[in-house]
Protein backbone atom coordinates (compact mmCIF):
# COMPACT_ATOMS: atom_id res chain seq x y z
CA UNK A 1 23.91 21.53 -5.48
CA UNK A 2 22.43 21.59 -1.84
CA UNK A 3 20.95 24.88 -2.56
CA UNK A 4 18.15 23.34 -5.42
CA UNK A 5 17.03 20.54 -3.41
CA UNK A 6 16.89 23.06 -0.02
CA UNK A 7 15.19 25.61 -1.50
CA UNK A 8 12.44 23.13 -3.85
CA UNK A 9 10.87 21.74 -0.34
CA UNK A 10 10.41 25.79 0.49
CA UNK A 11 9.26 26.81 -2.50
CA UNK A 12 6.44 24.11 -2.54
CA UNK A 13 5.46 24.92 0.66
CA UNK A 14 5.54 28.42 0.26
CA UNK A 15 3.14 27.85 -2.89
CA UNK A 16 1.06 25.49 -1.45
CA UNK A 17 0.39 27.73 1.52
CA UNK A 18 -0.26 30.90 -0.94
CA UNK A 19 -2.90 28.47 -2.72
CA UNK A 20 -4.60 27.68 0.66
CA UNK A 21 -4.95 31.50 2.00
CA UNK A 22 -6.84 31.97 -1.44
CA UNK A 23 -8.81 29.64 -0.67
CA UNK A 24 -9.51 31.43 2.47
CA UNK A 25 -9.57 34.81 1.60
CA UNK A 26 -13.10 34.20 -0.04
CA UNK A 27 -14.84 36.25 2.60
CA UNK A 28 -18.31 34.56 3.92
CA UNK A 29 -21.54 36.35 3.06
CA UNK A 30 -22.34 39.26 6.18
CA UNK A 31 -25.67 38.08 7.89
CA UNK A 32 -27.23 40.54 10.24
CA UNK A 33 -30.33 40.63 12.09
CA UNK A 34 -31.10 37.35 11.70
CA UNK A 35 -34.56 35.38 13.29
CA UNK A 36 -37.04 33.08 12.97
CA UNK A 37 -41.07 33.84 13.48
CA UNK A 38 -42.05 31.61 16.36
CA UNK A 39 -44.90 28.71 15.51
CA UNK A 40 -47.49 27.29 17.73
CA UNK A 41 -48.64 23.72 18.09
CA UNK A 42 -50.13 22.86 14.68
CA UNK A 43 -48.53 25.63 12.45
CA UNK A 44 -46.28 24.18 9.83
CA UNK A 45 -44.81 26.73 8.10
CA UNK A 46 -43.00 29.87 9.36
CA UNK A 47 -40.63 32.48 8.05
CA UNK A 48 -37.27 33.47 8.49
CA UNK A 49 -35.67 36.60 7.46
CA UNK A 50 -32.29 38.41 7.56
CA UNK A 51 -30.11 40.91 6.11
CA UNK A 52 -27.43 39.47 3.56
CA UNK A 53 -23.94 41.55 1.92
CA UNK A 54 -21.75 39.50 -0.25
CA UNK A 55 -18.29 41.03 -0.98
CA UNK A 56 -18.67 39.38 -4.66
CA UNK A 57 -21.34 38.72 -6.81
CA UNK A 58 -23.00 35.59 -5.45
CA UNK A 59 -26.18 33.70 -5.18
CA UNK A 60 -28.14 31.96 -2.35
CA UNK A 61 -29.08 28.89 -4.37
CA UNK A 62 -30.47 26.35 -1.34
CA UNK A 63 -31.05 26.34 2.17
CA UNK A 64 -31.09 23.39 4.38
CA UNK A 65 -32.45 23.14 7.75
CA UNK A 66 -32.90 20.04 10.75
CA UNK A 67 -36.14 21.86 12.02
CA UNK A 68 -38.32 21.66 8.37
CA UNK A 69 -38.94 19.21 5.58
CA UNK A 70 -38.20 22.30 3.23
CA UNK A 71 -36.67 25.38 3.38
CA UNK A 72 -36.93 27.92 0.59
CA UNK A 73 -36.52 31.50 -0.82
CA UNK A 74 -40.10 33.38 -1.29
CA UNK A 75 -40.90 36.67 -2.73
CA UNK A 76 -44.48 38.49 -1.64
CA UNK A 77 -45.20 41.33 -3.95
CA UNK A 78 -48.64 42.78 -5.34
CA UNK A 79 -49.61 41.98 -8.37
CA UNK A 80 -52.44 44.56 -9.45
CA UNK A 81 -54.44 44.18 -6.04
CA UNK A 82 -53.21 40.78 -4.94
CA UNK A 83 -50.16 39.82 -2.87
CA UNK A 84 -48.69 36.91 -4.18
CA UNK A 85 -45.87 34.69 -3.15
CA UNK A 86 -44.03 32.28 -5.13
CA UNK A 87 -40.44 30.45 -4.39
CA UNK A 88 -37.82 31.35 -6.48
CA UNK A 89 -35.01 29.19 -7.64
CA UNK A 90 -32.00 31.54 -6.40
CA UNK A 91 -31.68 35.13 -4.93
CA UNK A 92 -28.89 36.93 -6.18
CA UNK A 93 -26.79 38.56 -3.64
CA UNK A 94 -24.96 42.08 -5.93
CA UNK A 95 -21.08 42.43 -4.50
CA UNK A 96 -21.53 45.32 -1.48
CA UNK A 97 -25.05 45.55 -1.85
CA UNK A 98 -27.49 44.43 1.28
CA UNK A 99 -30.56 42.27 0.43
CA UNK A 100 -33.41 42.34 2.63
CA UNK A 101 -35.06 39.07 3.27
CA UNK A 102 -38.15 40.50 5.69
CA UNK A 103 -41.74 39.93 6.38
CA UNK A 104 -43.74 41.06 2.83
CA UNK A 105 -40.60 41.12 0.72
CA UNK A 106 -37.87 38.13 -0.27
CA UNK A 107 -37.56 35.49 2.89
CA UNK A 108 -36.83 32.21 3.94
CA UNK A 109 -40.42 30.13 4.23
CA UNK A 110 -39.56 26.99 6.60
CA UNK A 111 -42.31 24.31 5.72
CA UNK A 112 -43.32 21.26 6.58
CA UNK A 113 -42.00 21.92 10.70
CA UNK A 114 -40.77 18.88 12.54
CA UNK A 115 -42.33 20.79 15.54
CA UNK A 116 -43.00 24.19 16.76
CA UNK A 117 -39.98 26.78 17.01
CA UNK A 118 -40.82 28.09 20.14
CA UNK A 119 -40.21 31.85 21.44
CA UNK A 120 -36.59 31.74 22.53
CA UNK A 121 -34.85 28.69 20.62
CA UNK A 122 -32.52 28.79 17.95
CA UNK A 123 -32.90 27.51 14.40
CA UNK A 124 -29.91 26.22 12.89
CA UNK A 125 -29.39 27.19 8.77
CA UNK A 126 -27.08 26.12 6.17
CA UNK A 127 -26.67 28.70 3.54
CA UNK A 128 -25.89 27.56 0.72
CA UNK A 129 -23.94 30.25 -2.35
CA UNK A 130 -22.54 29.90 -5.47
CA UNK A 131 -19.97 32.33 -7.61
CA UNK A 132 -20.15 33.70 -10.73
CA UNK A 133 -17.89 30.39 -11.35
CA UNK A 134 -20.23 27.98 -10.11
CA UNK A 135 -18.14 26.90 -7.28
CA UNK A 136 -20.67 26.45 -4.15
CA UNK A 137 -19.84 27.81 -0.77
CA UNK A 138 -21.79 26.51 2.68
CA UNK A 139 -22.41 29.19 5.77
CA UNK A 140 -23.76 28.11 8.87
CA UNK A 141 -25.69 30.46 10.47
CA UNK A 142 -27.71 30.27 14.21
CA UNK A 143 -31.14 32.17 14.05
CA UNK A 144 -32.97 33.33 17.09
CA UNK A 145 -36.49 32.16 17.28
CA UNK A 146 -38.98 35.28 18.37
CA UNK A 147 -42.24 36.55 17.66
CA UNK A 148 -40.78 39.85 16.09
CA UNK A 149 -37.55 41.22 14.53
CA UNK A 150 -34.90 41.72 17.38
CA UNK A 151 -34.88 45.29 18.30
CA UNK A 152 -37.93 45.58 16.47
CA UNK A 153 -40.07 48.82 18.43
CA UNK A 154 -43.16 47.66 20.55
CA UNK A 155 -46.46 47.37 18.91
CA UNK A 156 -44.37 46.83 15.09
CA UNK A 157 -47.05 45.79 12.51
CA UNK A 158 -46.64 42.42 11.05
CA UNK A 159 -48.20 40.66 13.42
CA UNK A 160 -45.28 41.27 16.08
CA UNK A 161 -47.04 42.01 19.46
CA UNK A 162 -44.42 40.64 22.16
CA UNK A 163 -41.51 42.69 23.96
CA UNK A 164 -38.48 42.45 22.91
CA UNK A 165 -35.20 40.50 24.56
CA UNK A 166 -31.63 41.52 24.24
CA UNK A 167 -29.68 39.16 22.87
C-alpha cells in the first residue's frame, strides 16, 4: 500500500504543474515598432501607434497609462470628403494577422497629458486583451517617445521632420 499514497503526492503535482504551463502557454500579443509622438508644453493630447499579432483571436479592450488622464483606441477614416475620428470600444486583434495602429488609421490617442512626453522618454502602457472566453489578459509594454516612427526615412510625411535615433 506504499505505492498509492507515493505515487498520489506525484500525481498532484504532476497535474498541478500541467495546469500551470497552460496557463503559461497563452502566448502574449507580438508588439513591434512601437512609439509615442512627442508633445510640447501645452499640447494635451498625442498619439501612439504600433504594430500588434495575436496568436488567437483576441481583443484590445482598454489601455491604461501613468502619463494621461485617458488613453484610448481611435480610428481616422474619410467619410465622403471628411476625415473623421471617433474612439472605439475594442479593436479586434484576428489570430496571425498584424493590425496597424499608425498615424491616419486605428491608434492609441493619449489625452488629457500629465505633462509633455518629450523627444527621447519612454511611455509606459498597459495593454489590456480579452479571449474569445472573456478571460482578460494585461501586457506591459515600454514605448519610445519621438517625433516620428523609428526607422521612419527622413523628410516622412505626417508631420515627422526630425532624424532618426537607433534604438
Amino acid at each position: 500500500m506504499a505505492f498509492p499514497r507515493f505515487t498520489a503526492p506525484w500525481l498532484l503535482a504532476a497535474t498541478l504543474l500541467a495546469g500551470a504551463a497552460q496557463v503559461q502557454s497563452a502566448a502574449p500579443v507580438a508588439v513591434e515598432g512601437a512609439w509615442a509622438r512627442a508633445s510640447v508644453q501645452g499640447q494635451k493630447a498625442t498619439g501612439a501607434f504600433m504594430r500588434l499579432t495575436a496568436p488567437q483571436a483576441t481583443r484590445l479592450v482598454r489601455i491604461e497609462t501613468p502619463v494621461a488622464g485617458v488613453a484610448e483606441v481611435h480610428e481616422m477614416k474619410m467619410e465622403g470628403d471628411v476625415m473623421k475620428m471617433r474612439a472605439l470600444p475594442g479593436l479586434d486583434l484576428p489570430a496571425g494577422q498584424a493590425v496597424e495602429l499608425k498615424p491616419g488609421g486605428y491608434h492609441v490617442m493619449l489625452m488629457d497629458l500629465k505633462a509633455p512626453l518629450a523627444k527621447g522618454a519612454s511611455v509606459p502602457l498597459t495593454l489590456v486583451f480579452q479571449d474569445a472566453q472573456g478571460a482578460q489578459s494585461q501586457q506591459q509594454v515600454q514605448l519610445p517617445v519621438d517625433t516620428r516612427a523609428p526607422g521612419a526615412p527622413q523628410g516622412a510625411h505626417g508631420g515627422h521632420a526630425a532624424p532618426a535615433h537607433k534604438h
